[in-house]
Protein backbone atom coordinates (compact mmCIF):
# COMPACT_ATOMS: atom_id res chain seq x y z
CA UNK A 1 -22.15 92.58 97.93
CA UNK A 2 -25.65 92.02 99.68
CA UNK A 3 -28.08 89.23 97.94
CA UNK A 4 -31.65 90.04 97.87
CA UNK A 5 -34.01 87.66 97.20
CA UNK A 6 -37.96 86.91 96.53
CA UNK A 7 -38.89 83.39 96.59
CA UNK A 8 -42.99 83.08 95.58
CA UNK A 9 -44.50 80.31 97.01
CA UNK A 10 -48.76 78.84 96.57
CA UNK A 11 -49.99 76.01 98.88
CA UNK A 12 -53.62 75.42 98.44
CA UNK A 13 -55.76 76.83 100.48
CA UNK A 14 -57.31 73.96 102.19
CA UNK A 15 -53.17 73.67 104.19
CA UNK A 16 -52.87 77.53 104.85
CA UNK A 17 -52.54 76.82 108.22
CA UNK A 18 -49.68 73.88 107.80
CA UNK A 19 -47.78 76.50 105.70
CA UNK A 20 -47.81 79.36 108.04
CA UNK A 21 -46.49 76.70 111.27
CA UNK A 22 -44.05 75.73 108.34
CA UNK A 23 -42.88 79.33 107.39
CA UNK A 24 -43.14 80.18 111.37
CA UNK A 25 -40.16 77.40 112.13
CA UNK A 26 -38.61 78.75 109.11
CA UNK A 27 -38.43 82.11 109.26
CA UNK A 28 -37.39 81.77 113.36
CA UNK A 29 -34.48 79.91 112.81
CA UNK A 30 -33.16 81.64 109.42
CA UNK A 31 -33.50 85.33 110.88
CA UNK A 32 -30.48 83.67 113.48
CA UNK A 33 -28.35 82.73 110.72
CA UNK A 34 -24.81 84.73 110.43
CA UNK A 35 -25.48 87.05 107.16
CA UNK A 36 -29.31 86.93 107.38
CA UNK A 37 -29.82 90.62 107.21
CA UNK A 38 -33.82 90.72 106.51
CA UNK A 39 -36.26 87.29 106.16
CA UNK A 40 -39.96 88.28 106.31
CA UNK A 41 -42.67 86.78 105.06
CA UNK A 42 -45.10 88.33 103.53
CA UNK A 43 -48.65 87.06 102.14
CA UNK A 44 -50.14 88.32 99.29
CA UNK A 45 -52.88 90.55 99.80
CA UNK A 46 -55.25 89.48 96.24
CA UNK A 47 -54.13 85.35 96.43
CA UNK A 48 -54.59 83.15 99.41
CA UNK A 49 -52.41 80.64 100.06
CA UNK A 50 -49.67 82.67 97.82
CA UNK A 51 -47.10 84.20 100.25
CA UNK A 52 -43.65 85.98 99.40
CA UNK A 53 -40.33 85.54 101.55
CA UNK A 54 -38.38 88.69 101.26
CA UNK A 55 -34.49 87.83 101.87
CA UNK A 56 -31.38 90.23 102.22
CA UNK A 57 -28.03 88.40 103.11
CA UNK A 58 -24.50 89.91 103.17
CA UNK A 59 -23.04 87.93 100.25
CA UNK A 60 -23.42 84.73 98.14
CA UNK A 61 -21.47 82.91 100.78
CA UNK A 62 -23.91 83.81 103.56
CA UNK A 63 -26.94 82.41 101.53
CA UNK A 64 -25.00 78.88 100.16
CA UNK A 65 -24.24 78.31 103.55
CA UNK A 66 -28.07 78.83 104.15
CA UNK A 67 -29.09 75.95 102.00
CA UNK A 68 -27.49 73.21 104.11
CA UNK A 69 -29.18 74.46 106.95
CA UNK A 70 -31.76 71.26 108.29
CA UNK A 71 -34.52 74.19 109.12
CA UNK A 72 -34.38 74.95 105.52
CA UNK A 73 -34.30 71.15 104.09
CA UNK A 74 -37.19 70.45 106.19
CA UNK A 75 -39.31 73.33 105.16
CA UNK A 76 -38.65 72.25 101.30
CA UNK A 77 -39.46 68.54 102.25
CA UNK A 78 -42.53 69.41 103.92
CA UNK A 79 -43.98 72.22 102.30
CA UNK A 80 -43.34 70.36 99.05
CA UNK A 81 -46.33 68.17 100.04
CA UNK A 82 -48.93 70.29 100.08
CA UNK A 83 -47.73 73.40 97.87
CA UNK A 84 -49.69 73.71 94.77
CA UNK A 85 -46.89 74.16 92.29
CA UNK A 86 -43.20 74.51 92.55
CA UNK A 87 -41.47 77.71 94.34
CA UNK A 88 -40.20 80.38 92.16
CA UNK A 89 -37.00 82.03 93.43
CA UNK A 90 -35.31 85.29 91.88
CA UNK A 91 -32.14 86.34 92.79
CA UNK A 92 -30.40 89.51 92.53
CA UNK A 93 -27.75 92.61 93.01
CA UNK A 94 -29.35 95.83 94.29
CA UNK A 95 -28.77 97.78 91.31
CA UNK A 96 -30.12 101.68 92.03
């Protein structure tokens, strides 16, 4: 069964730039992951600095195996510098 996830992310605005190279790198390297169906990132159109990544695997599996990858570790350790506030991921089962 396909995963999709939103992950909601804020940096403050004086590092917009950082977090776009940062997202750039990640978003590269993810989309050539096995099971990466769709990885887009997508900033919101009201809230600078607050951007959305859009994620579809193929399964569970596909997206665990994700979060070893050292693309993904070093977007968390760097954007974690100079994000306002923690991410906020939801996770889900197409249901209709």
């Amino acid at each position: 069964m396909n995963l999709h996830i939103i992950a909601l992310f804020k940096f403050n605005e004086n590092y917009l730039m950082e977090a776009v190279e940062l997202f750039q790198n990640l978003v590269k390297e993810t989309r050539k992951e096995e099971g990466c169906l769709q990885y887009d990132l997508v900033e919101d159109k009201d809230n600078k600095g607050t951007f959305f990544l859009i994620e579809l695997w193929e399964s569970v599996e596909h997206h665990n195996r994700h979060n070893g990858q050292d693309h993904l570790l070093d977007f968390r350790k760097d954007a974690s510098k100079i994000m306002e506030s923690s991410a906020q991921v939801y996770k889900g089962f197409k249901i209709y």
